[in-house]
PDB file of N, CA and C in Angstrom:
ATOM      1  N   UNK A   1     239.393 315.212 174.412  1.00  0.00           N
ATOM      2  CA  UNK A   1     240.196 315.365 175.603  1.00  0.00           C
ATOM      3  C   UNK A   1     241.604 314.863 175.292  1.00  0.00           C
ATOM      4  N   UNK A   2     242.466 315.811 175.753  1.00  0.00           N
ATOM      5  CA  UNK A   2     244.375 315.457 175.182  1.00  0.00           C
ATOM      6  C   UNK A   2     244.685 315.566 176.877  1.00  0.00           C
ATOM      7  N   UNK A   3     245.250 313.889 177.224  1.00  0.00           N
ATOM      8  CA  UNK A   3     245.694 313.733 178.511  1.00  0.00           C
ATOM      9  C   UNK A   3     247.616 312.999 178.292  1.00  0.00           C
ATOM     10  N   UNK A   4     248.574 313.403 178.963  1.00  0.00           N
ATOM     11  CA  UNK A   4     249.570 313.289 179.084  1.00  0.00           C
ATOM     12  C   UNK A   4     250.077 311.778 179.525  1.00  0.00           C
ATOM     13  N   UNK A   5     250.611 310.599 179.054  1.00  0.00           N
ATOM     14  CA  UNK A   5     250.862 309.774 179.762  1.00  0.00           C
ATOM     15  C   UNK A   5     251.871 309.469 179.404  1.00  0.00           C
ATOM     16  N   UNK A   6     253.198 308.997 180.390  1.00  0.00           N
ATOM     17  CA  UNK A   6     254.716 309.050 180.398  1.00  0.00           C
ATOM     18  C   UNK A   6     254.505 307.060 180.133  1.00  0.00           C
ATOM     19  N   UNK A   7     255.868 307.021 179.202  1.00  0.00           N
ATOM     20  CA  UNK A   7     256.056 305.894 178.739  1.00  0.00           C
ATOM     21  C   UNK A   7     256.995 305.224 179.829  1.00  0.00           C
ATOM     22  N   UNK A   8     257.375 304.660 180.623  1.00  0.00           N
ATOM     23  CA  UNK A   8     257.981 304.164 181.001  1.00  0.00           C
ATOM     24  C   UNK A   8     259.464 303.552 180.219  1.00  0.00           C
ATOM     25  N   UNK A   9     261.014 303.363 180.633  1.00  0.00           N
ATOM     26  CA  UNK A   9     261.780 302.774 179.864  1.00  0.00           C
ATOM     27  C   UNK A   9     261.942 301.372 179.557  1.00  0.00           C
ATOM     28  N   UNK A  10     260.956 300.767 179.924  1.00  0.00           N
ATOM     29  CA  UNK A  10     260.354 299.224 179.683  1.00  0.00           C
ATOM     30  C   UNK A  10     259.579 299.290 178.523  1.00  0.00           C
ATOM     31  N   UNK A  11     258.282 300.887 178.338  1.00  0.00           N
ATOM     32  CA  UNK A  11     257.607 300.424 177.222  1.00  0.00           C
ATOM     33  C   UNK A  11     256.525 300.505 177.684  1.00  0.00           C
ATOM     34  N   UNK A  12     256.008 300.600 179.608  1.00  0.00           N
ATOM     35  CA  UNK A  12     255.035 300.287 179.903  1.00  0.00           C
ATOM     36  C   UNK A  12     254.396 301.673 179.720  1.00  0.00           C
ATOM     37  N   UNK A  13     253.243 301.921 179.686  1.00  0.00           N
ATOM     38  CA  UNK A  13     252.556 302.882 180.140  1.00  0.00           C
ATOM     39  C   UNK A  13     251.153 302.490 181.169  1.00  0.00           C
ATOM     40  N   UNK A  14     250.346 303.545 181.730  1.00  0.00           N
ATOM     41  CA  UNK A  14     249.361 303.435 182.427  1.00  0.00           C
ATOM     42  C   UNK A  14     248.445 304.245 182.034  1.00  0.00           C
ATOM     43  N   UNK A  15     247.188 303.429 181.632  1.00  0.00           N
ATOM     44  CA  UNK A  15     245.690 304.776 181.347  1.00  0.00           C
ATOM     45  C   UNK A  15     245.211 305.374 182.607  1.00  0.00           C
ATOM     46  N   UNK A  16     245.260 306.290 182.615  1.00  0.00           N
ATOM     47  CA  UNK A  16     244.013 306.745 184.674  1.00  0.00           C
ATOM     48  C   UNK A  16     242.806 305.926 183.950  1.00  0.00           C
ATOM     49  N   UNK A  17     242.906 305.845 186.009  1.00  0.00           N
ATOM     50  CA  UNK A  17     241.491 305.322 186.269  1.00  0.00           C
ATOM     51  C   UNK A  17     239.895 305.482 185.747  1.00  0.00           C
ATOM     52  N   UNK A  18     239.881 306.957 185.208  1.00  0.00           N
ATOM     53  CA  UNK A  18     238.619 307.383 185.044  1.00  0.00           C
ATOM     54  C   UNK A  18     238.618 306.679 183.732  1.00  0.00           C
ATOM     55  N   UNK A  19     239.690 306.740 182.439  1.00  0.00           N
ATOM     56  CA  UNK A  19     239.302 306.376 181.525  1.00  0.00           C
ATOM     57  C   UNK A  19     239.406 304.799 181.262  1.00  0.00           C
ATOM     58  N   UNK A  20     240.098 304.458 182.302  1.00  0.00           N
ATOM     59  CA  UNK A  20     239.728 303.150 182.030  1.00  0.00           C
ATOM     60  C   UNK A  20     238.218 302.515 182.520  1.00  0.00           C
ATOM     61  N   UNK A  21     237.672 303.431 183.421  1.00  0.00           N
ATOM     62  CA  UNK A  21     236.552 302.903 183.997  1.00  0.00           C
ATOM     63  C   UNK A  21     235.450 303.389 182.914  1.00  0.00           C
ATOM     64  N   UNK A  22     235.957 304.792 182.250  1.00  0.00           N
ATOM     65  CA  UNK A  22     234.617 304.900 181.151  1.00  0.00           C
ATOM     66  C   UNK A  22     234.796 303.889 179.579  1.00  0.00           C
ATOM     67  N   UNK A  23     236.081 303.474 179.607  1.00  0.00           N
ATOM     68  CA  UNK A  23     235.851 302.625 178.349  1.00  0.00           C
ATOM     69  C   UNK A  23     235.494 300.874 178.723  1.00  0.00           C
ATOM     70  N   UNK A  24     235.228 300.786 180.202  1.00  0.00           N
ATOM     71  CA  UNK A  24     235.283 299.494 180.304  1.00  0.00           C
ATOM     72  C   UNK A  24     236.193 298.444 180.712  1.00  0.00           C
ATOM     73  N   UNK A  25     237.537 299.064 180.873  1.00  0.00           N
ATOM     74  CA  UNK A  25     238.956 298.142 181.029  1.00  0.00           C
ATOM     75  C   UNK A  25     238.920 298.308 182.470  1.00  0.00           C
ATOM     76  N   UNK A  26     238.151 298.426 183.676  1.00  0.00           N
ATOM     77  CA  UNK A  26     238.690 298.044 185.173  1.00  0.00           C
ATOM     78  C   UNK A  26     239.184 296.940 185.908  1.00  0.00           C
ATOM     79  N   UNK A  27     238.837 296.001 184.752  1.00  0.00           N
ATOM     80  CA  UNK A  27     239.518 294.605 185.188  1.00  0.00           C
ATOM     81  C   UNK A  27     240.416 293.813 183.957  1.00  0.00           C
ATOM     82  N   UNK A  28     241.167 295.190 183.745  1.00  0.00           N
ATOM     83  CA  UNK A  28     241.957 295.031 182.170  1.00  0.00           C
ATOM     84  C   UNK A  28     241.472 294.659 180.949  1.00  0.00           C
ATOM     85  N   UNK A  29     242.152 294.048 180.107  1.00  0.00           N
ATOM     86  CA  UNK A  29     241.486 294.091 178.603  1.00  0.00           C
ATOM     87  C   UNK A  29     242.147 294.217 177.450  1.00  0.00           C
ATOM     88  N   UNK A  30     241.663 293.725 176.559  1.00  0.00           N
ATOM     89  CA  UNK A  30     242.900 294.305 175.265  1.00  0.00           C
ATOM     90  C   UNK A  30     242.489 295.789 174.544  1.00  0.00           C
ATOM     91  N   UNK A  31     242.827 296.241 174.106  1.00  0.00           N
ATOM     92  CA  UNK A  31     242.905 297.702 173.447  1.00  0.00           C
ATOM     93  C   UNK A  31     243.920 297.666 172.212  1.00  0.00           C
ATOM     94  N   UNK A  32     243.622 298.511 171.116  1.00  0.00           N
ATOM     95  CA  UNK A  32     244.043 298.146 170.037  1.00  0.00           C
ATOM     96  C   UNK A  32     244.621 299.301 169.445  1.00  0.00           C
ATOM     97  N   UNK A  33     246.169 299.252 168.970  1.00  0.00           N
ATOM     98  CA  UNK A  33     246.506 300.356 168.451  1.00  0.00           C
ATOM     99  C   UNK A  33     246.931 300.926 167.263  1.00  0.00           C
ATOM    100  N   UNK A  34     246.300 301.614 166.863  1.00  0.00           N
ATOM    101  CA  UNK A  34     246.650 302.140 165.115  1.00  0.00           C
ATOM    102  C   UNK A  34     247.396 302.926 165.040  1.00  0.00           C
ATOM    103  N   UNK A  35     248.469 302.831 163.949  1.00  0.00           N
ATOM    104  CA  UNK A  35     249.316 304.150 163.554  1.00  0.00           C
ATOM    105  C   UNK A  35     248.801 304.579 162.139  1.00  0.00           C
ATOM    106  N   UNK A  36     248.518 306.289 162.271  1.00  0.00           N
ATOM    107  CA  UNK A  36     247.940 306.785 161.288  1.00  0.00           C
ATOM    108  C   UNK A  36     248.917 307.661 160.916  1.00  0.00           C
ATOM    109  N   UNK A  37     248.418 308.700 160.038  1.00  0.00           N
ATOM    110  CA  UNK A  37     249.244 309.544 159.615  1.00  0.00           C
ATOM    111  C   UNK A  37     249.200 310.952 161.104  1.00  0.00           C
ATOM    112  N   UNK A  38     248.153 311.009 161.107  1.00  0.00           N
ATOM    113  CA  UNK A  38     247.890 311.906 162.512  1.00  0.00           C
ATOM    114  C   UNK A  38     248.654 311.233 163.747  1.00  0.00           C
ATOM    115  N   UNK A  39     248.907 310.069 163.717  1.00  0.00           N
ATOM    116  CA  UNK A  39     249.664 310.213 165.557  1.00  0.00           C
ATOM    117  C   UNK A  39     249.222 308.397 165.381  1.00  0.00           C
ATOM    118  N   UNK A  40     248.541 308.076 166.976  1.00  0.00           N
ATOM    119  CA  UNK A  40     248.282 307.123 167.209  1.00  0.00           C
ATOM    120  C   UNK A  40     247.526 307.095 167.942  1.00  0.00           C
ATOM    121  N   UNK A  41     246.093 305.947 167.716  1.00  0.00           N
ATOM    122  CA  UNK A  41     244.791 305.873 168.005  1.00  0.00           C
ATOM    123  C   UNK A  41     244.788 304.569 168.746  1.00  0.00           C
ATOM    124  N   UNK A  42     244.154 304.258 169.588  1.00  0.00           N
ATOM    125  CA  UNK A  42     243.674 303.505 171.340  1.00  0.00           C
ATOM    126  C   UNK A  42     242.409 303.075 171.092  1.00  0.00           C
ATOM    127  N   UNK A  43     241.757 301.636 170.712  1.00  0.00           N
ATOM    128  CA  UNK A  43     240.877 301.633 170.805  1.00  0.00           C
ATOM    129  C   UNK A  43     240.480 300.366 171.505  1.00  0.00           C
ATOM    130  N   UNK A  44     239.590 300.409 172.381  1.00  0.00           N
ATOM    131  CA  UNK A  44     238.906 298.946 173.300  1.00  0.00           C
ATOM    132  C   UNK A  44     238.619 297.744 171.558  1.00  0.00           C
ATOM    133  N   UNK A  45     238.314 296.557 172.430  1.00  0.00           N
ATOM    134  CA  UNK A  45     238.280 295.694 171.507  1.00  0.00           C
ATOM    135  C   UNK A  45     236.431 296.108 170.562  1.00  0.00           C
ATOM    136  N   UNK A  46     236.246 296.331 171.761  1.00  0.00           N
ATOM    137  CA  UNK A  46     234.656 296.724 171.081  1.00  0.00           C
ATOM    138  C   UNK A  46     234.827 297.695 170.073  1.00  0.00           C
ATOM    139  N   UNK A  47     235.399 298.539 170.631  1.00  0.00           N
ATOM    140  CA  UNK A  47     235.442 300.177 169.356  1.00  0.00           C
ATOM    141  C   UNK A  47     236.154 299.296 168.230  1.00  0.00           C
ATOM    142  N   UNK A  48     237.091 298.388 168.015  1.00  0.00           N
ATOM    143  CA  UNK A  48     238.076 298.491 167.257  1.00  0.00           C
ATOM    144  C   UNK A  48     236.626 297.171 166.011  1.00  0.00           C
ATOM    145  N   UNK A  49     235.727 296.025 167.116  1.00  0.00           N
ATOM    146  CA  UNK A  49     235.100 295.587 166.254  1.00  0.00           C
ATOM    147  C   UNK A  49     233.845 296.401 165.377  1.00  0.00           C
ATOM    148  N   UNK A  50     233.504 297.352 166.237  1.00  0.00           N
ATOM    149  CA  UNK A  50     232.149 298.477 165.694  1.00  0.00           C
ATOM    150  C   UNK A  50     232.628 299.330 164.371  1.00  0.00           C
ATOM    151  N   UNK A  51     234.432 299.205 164.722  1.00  0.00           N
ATOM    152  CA  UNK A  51     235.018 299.899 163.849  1.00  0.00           C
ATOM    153  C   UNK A  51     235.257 299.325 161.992  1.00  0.00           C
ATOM    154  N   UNK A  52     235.122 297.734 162.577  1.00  0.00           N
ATOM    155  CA  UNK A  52     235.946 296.653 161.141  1.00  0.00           C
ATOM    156  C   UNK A  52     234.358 296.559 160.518  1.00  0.00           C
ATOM    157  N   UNK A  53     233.228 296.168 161.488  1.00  0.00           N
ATOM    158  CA  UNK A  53     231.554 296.290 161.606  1.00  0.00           C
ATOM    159  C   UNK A  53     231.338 297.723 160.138  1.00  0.00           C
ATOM    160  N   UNK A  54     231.394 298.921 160.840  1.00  0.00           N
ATOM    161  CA  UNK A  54     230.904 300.016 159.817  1.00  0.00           C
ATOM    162  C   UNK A  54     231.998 299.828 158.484  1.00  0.00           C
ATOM    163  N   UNK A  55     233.346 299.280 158.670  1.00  0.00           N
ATOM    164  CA  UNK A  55     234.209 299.432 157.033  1.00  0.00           C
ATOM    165  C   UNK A  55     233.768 298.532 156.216  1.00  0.00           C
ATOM    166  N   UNK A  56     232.919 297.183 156.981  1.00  0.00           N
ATOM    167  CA  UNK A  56     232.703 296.398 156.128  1.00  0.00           C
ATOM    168  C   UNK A  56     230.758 296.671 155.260  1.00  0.00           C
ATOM    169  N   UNK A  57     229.991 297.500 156.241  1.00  0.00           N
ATOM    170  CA  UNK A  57     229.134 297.685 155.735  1.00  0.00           C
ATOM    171  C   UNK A  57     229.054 299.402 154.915  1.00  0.00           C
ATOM    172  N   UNK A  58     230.147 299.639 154.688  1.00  0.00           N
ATOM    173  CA  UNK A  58     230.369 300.670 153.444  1.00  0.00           C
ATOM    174  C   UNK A  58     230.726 300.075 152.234  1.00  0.00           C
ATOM    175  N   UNK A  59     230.908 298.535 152.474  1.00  0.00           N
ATOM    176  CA  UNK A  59     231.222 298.102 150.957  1.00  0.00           C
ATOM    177  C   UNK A  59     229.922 296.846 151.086  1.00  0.00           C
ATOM    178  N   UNK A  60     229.124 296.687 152.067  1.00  0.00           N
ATOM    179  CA  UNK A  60     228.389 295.855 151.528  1.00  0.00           C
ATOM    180  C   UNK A  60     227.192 296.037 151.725  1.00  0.00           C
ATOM    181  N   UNK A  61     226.951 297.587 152.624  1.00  0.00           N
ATOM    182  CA  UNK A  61     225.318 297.899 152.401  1.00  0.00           C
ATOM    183  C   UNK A  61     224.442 297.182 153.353  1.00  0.00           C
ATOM    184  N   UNK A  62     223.380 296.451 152.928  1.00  0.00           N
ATOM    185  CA  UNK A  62     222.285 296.155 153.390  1.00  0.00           C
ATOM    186  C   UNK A  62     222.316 294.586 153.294  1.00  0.00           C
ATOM    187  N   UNK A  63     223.175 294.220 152.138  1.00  0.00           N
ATOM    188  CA  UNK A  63     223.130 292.761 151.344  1.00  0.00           C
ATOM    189  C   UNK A  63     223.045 291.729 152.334  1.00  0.00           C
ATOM    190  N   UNK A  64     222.374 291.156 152.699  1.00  0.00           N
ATOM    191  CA  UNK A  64     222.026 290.069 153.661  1.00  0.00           C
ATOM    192  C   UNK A  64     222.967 288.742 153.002  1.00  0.00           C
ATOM    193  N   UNK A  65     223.268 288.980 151.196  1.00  0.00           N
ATOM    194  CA  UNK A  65     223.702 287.777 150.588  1.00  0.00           C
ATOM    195  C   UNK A  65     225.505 287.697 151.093  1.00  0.00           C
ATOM    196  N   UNK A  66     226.194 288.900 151.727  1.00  0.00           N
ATOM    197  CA  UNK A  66     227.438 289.627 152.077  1.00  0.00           C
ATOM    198  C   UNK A  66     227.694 288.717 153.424  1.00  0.00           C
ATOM    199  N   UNK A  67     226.961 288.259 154.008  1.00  0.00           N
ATOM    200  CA  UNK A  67     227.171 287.735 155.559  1.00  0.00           C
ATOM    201  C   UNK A  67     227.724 286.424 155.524  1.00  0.00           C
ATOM    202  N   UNK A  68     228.108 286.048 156.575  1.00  0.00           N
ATOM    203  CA  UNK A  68     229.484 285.187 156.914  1.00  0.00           C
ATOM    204  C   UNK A  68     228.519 283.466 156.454  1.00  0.00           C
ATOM    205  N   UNK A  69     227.248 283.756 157.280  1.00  0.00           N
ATOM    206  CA  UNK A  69     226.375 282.383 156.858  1.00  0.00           C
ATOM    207  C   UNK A  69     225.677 282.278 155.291  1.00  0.00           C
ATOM    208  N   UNK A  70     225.793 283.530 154.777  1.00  0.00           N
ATOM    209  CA  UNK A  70     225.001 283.151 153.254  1.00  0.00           C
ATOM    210  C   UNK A  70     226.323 282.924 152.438  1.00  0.00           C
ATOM    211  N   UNK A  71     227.526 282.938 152.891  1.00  0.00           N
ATOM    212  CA  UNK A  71     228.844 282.885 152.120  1.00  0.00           C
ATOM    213  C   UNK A  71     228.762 281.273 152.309  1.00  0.00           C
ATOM    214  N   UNK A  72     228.911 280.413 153.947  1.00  0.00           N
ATOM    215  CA  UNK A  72     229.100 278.983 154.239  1.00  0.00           C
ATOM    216  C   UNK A  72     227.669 278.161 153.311  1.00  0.00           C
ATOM    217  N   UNK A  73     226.552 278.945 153.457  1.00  0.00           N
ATOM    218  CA  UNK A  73     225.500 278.147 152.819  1.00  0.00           C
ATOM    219  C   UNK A  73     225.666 278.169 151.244  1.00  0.00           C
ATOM    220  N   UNK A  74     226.271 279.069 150.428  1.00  0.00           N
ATOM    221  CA  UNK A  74     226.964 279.299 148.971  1.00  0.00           C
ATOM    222  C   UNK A  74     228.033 277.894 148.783  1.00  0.00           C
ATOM    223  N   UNK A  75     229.072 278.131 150.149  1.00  0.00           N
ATOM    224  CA  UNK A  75     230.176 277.155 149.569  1.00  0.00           C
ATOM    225  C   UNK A  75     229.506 275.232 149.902  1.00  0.00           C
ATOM    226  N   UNK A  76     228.776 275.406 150.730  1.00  0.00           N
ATOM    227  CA  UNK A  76     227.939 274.143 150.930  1.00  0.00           C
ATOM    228  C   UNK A  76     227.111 273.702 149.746  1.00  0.00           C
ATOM    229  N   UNK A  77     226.867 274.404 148.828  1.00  0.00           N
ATOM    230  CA  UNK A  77     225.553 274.426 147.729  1.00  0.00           C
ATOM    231  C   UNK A  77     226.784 274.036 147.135  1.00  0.00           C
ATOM    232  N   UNK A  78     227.727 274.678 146.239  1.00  0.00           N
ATOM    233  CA  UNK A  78     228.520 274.155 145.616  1.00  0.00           C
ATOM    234  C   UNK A  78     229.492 273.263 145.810  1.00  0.00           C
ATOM    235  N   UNK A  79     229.847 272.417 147.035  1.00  0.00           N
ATOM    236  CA  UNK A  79     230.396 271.308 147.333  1.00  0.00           C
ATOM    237  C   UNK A  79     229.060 270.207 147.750  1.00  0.00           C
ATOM    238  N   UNK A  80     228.329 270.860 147.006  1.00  0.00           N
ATOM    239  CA  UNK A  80     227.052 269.578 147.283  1.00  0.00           C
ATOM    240  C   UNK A  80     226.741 268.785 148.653  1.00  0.00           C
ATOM    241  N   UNK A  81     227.209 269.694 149.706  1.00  0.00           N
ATOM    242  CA  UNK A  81     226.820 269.105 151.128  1.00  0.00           C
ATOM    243  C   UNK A  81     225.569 269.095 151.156  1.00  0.00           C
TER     244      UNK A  81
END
């Protein structure tokens, strides 16, 4: 869906209602914005973490040893805590 929204000369803009109510933002929110080579991409904080979520498990698979607690329990083993 390609919907039209006027920038204001402040900078502001406004999402309609519907899409803010289908992504979740009715009582505001942060949203996150990328510049690509195609244009520029809008994403809720959720999409943008589901998003960092799948880039990081294309480089680390399944590896349970890759996760944030088998990294702290690694640096604990080797500082002999």
């Amino acid at each position: 869906m390609t919907i039209q929204v006027n920038i204001t000369p402040n900078g502001r803009m406004s999402l309609p209602a519907d899409i803010r109510k289908r992504l979740g933002l009715n009582g505001g929110g942060a949203v996150y914005i990328d510049e690509t080579d195609d244009g520029v991409v809008l994403r809720t904080a959720a999409q943008a973490v589901a998003r960092a979520q799948a880039l990081a498990k294309r480089y680390t698979g399944d590896n349970s040893d890759t996760s944030v607690d088998a990294f702290l329990a690694r640096r604990r083993e080797d500082s002999g805590e």
